[in-house]
PDB file of N, CA and C in Angstrom:
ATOM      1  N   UNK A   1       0.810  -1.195   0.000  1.00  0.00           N
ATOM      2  CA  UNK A   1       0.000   0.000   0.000  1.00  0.00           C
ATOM      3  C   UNK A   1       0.851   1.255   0.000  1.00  0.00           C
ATOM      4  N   UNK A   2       2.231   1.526  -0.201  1.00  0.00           N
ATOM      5  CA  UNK A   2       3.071   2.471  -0.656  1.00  0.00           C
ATOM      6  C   UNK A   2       3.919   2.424   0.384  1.00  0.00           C
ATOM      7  N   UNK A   3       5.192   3.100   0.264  1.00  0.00           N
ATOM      8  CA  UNK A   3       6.396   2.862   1.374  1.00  0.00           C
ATOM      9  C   UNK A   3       6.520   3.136   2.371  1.00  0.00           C
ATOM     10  N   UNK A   4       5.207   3.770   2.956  1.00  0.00           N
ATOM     11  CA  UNK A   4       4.989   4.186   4.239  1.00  0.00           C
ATOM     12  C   UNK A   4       4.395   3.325   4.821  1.00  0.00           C
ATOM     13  N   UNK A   5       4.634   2.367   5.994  1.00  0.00           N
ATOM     14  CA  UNK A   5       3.674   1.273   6.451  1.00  0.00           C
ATOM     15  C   UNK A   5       3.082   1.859   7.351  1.00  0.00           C
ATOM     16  N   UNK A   6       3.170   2.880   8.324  1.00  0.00           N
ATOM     17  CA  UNK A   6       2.509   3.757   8.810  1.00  0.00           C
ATOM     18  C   UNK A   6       1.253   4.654   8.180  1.00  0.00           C
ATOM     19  N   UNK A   7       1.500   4.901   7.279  1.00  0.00           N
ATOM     20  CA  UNK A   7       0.484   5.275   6.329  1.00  0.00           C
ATOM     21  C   UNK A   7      -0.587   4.137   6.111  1.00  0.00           C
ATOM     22  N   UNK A   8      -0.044   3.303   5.493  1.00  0.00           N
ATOM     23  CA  UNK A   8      -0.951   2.254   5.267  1.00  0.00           C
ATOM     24  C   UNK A   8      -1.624   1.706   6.101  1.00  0.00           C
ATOM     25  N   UNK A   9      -1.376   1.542   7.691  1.00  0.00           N
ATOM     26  CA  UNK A   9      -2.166   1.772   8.578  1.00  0.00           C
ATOM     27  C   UNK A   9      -3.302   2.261   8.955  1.00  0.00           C
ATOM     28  N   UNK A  10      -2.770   3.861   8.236  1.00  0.00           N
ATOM     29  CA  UNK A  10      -4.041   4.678   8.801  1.00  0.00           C
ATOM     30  C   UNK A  10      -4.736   4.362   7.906  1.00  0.00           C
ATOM     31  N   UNK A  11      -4.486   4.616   6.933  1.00  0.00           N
ATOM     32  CA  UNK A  11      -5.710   4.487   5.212  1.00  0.00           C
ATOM     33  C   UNK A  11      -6.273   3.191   5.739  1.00  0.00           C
ATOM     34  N   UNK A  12      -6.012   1.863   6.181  1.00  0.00           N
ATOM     35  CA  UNK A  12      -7.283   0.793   6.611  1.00  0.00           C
ATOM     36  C   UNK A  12      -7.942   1.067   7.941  1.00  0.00           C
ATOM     37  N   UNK A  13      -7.398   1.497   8.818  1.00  0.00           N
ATOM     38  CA  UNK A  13      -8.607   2.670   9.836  1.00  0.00           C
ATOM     39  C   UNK A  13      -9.201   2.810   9.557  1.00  0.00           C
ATOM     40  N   UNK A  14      -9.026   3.683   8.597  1.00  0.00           N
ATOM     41  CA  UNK A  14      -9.984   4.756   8.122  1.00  0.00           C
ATOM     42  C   UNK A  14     -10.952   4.446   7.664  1.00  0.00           C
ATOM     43  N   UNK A  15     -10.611   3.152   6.289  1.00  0.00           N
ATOM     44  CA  UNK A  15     -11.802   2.279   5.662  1.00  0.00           C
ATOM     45  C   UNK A  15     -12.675   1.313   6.060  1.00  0.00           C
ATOM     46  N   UNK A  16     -11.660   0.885   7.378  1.00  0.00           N
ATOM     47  CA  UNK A  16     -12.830  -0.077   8.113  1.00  0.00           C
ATOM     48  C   UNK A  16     -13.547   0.650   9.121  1.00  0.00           C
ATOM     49  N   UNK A  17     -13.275   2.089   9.527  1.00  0.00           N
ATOM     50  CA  UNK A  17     -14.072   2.775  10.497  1.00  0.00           C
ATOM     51  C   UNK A  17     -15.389   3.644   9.750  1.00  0.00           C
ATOM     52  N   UNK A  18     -15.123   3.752   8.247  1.00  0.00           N
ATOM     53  CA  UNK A  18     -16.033   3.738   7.715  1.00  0.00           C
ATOM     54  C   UNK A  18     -17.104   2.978   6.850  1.00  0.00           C
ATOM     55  N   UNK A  19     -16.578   1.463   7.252  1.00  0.00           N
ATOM     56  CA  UNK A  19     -17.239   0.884   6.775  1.00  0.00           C
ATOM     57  C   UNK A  19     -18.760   0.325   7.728  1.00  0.00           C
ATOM     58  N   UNK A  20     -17.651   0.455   9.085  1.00  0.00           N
ATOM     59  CA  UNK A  20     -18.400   0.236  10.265  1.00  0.00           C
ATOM     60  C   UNK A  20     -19.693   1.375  10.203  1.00  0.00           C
ATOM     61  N   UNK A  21     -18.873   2.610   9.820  1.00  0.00           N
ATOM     62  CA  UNK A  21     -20.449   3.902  10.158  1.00  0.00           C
ATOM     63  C   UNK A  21     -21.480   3.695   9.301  1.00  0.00           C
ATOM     64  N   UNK A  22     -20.949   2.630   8.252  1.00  0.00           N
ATOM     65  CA  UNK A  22     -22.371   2.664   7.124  1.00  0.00           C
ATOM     66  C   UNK A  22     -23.015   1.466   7.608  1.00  0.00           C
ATOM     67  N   UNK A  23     -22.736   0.586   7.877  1.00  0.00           N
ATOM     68  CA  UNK A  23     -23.329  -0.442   8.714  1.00  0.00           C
ATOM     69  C   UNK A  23     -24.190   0.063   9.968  1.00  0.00           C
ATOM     70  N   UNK A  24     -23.471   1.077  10.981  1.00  0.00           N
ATOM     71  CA  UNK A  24     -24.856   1.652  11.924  1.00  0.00           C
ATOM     72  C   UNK A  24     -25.212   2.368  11.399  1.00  0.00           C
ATOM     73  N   UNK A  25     -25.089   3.315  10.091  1.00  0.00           N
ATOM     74  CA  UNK A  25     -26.390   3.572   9.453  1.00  0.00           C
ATOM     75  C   UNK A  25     -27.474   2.797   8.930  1.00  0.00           C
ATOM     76  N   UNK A  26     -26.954   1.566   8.654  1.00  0.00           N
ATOM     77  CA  UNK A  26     -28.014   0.726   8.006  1.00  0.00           C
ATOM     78  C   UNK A  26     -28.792  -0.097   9.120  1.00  0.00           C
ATOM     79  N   UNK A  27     -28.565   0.296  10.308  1.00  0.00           N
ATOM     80  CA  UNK A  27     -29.542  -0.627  11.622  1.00  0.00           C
ATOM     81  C   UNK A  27     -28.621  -1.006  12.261  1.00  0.00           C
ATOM     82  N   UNK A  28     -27.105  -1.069  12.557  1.00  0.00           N
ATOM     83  CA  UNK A  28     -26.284  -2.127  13.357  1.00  0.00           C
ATOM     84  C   UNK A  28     -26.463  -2.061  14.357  1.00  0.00           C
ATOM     85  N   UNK A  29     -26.893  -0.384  14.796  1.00  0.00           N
ATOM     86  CA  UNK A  29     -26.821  -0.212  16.413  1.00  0.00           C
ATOM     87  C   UNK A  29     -25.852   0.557  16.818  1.00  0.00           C
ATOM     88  N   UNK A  30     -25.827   0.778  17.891  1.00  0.00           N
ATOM     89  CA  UNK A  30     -25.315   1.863  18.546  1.00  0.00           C
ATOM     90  C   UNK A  30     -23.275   0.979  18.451  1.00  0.00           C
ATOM     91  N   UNK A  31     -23.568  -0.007  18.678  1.00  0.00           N
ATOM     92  CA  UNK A  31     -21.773  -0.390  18.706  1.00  0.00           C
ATOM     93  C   UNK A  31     -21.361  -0.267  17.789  1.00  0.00           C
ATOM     94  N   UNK A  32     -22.014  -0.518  16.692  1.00  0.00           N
ATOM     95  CA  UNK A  32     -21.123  -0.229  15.118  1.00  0.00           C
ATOM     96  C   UNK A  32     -20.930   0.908  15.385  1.00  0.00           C
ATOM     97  N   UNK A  33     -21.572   1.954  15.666  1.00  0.00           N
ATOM     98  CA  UNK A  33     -21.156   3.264  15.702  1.00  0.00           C
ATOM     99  C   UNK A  33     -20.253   4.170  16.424  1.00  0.00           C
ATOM    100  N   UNK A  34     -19.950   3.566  18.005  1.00  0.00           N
ATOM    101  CA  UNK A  34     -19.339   3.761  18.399  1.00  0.00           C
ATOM    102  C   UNK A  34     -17.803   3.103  18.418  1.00  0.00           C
ATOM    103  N   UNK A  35     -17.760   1.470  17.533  1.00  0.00           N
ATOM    104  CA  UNK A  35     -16.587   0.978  17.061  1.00  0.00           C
ATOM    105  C   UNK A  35     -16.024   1.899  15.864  1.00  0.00           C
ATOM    106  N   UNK A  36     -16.604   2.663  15.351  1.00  0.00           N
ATOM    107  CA  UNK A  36     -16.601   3.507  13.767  1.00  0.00           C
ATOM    108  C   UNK A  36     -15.838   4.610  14.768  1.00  0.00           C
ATOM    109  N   UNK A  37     -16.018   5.348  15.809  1.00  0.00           N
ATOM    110  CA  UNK A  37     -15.810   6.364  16.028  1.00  0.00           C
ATOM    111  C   UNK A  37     -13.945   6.142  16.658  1.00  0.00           C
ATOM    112  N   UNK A  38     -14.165   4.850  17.837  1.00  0.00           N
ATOM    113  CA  UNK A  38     -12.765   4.832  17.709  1.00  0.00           C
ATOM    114  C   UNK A  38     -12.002   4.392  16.857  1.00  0.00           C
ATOM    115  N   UNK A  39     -12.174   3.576  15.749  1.00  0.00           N
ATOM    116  CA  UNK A  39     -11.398   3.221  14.698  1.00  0.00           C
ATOM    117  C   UNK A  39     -11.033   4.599  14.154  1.00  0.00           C
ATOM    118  N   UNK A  40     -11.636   5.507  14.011  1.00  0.00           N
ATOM    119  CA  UNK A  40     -11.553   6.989  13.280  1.00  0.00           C
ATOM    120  C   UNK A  40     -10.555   7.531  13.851  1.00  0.00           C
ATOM    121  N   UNK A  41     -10.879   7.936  14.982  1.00  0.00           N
ATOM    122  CA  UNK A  41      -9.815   7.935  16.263  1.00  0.00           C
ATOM    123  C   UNK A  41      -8.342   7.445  16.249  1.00  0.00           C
ATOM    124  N   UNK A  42      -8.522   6.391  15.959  1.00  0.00           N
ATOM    125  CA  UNK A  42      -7.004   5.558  15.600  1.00  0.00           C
ATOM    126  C   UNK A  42      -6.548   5.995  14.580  1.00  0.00           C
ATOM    127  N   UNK A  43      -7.047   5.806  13.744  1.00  0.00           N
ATOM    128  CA  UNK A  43      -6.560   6.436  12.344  1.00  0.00           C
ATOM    129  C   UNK A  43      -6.564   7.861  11.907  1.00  0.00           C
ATOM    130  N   UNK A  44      -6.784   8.624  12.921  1.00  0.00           N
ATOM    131  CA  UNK A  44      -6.234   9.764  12.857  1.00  0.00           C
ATOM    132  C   UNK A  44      -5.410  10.220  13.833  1.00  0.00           C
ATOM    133  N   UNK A  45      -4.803   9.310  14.402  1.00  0.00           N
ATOM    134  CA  UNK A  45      -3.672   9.395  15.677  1.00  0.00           C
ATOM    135  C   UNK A  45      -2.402   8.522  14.652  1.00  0.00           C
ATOM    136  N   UNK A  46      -2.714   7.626  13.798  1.00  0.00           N
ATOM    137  CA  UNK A  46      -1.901   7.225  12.564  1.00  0.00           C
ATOM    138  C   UNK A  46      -1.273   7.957  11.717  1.00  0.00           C
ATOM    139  N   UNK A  47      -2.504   9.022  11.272  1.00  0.00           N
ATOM    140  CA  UNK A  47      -2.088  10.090  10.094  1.00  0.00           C
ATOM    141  C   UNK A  47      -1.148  10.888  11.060  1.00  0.00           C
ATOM    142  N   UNK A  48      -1.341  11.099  11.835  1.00  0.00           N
ATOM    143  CA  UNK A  48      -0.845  12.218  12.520  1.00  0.00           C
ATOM    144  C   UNK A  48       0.763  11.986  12.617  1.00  0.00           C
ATOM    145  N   UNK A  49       1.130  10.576  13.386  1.00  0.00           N
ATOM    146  CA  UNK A  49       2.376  10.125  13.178  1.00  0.00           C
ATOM    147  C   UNK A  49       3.078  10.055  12.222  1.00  0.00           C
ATOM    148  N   UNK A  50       2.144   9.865  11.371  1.00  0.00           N
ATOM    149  CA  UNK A  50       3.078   9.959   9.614  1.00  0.00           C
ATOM    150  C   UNK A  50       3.940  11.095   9.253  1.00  0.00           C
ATOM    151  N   UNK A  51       5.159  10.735   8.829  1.00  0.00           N
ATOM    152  CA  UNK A  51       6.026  11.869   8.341  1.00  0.00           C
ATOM    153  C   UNK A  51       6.033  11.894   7.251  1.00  0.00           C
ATOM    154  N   UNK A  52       6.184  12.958   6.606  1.00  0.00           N
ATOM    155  CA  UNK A  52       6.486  13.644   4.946  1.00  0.00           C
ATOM    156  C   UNK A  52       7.710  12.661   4.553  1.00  0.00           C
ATOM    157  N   UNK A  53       7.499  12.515   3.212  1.00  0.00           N
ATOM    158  CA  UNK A  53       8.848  12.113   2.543  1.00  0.00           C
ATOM    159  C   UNK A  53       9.688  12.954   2.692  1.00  0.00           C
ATOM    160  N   UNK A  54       9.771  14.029   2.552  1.00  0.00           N
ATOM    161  CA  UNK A  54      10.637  14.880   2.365  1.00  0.00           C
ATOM    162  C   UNK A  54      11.318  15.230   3.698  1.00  0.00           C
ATOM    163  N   UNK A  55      10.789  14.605   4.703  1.00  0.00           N
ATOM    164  CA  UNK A  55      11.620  15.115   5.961  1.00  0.00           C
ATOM    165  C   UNK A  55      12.300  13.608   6.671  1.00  0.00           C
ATOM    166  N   UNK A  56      12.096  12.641   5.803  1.00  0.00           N
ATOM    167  CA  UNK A  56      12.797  11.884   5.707  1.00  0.00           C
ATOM    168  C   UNK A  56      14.263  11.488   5.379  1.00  0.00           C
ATOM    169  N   UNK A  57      15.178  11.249   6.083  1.00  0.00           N
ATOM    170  CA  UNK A  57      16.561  10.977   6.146  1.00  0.00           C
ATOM    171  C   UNK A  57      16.454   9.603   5.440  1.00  0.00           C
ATOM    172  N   UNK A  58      17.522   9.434   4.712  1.00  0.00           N
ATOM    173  CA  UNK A  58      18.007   8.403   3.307  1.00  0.00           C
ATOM    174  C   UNK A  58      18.889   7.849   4.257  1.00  0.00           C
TER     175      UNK A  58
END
């Protein structure tokens, strides 16, 4: 998923925390929704860690 494995991290967070919110939109209930919220959570504590290429040392 590109040379950042940290990255790639967050980007499946992200997709399974939104996959979760469309599921308690569709009836799951209140836990899908609140599993959606910390997965989101995570994966934006992921992005956050991520560094730029460019400030990357070779």
């Amino acid at each position: 998923m590109g040379a950042n494995p940290t990255q790639a991290a967050a980007i499946c967070f992200f997709l399974l925390a939104f996959t979760l919110l469309a599921g308690a939109f569709a009836g799951g209930g209140i836990i899908l929704l609140v599993g959606a919220l910390v997965l989101l959570g995570v994966a934006c504590f992921f992005f956050m860690k991520c560094k730029p290429w460019e400030s990357q040392e070779e």
